[in-house]
C-alpha atoms as a PDB file:
ATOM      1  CA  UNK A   1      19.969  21.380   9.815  1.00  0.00           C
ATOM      2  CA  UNK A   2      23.621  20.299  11.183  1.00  0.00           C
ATOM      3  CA  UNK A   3      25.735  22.297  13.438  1.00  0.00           C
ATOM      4  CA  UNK A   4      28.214  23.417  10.857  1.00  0.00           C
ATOM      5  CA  UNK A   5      25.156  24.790   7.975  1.00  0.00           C
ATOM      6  CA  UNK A   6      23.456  26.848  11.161  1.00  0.00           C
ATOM      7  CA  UNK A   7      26.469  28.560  12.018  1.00  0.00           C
ATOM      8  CA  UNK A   8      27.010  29.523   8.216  1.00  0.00           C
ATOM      9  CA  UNK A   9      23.651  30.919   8.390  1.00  0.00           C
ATOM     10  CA  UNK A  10      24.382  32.932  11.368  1.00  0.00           C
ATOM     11  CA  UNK A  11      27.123  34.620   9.190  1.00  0.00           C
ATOM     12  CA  UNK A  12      25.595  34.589   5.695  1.00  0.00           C
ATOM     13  CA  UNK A  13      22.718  36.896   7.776  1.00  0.00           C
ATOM     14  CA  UNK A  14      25.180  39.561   9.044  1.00  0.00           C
ATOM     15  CA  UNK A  15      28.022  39.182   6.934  1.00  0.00           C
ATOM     16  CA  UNK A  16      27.087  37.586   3.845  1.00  0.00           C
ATOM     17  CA  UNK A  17      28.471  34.088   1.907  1.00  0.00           C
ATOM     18  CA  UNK A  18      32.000  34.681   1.647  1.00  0.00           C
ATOM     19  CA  UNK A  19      32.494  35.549   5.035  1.00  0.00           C
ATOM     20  CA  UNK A  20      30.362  32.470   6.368  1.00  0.00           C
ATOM     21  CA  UNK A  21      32.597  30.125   4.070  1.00  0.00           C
ATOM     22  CA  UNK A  22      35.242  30.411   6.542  1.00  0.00           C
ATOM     23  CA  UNK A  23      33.176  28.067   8.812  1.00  0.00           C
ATOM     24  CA  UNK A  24      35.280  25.284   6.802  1.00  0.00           C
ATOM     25  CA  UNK A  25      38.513  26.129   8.426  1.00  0.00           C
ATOM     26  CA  UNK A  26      37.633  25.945  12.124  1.00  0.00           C
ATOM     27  CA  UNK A  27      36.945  22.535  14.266  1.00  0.00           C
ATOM     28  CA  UNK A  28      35.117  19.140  12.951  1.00  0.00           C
ATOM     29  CA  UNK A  29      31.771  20.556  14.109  1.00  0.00           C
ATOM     30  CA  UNK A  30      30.414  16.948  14.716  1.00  0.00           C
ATOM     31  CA  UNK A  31      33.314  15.729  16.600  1.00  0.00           C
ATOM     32  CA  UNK A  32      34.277  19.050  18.304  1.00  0.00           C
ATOM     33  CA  UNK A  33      30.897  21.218  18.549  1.00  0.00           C
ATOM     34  CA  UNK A  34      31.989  23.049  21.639  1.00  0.00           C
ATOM     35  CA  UNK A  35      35.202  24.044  20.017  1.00  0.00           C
ATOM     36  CA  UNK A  36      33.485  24.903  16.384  1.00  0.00           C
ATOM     37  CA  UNK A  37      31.213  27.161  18.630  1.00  0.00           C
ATOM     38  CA  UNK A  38      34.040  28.986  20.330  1.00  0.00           C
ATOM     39  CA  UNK A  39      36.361  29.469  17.088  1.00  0.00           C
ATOM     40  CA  UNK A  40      33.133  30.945  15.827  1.00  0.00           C
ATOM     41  CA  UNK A  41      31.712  33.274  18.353  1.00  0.00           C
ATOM     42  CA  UNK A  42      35.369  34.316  18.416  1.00  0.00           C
ATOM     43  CA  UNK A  43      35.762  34.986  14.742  1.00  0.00           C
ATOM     44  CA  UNK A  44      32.666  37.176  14.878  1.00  0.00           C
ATOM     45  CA  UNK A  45      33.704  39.221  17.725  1.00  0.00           C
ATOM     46  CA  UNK A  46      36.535  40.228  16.316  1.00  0.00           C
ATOM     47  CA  UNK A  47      34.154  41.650  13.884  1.00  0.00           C
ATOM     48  CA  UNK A  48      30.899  43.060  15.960  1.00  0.00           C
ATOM     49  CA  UNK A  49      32.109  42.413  19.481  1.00  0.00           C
ATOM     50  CA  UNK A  50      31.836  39.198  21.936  1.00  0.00           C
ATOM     51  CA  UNK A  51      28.557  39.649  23.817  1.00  0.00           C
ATOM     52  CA  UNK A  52      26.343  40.194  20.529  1.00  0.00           C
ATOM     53  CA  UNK A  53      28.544  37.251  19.309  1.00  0.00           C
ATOM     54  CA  UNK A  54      28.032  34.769  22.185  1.00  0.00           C
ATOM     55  CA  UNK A  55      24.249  35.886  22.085  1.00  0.00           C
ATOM     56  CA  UNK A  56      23.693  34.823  18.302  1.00  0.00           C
ATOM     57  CA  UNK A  57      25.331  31.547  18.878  1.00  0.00           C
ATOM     58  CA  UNK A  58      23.935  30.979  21.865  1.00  0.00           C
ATOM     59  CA  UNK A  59      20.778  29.278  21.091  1.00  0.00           C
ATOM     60  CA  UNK A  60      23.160  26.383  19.085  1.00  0.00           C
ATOM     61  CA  UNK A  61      25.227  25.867  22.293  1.00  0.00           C
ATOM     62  CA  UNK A  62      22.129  24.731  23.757  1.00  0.00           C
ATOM     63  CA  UNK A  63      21.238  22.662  21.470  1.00  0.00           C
ATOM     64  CA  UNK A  64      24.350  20.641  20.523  1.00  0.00           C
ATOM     65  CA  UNK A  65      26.729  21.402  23.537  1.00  0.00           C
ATOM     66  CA  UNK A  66      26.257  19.018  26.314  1.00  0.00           C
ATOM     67  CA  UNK A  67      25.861  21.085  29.440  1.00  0.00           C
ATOM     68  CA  UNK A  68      27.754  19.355  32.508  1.00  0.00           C
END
């Protein structure tokens, strides 16, 4: 599953589709994952607060966020 359909998923769970359809506005996820992440965990905490946020995401900065 790509970057961009695993984030929707994320939302779709908590928030349903229509609210996970506004993955489409934020950052190329393939050229920009980092910043795709961040408008997203950002974009949910408005909504249930930034440390559950950055902990659903976090599992998909591991895996397509190069660590440096």
């Amino acid at each position: 599953m790509a970057l961009k359909d695993e984030a929707k998923s994320i939302l779709e769970k908590l928030l349903g589709p229509e609210v996970a359809k506004q993955v489409d506005n934020f950052d190329d996820p393939e050229k920009y994952p980092k910043d795709f992440l961040d408008e997203c965990v950002y974009f949910l905490s408005r909504l249930i607060g930034e440390e559950t946020a950055r902990k659903k995401f976090e599992p998909l900065y591991r895996r397509y966020v190069k660590q440096h």
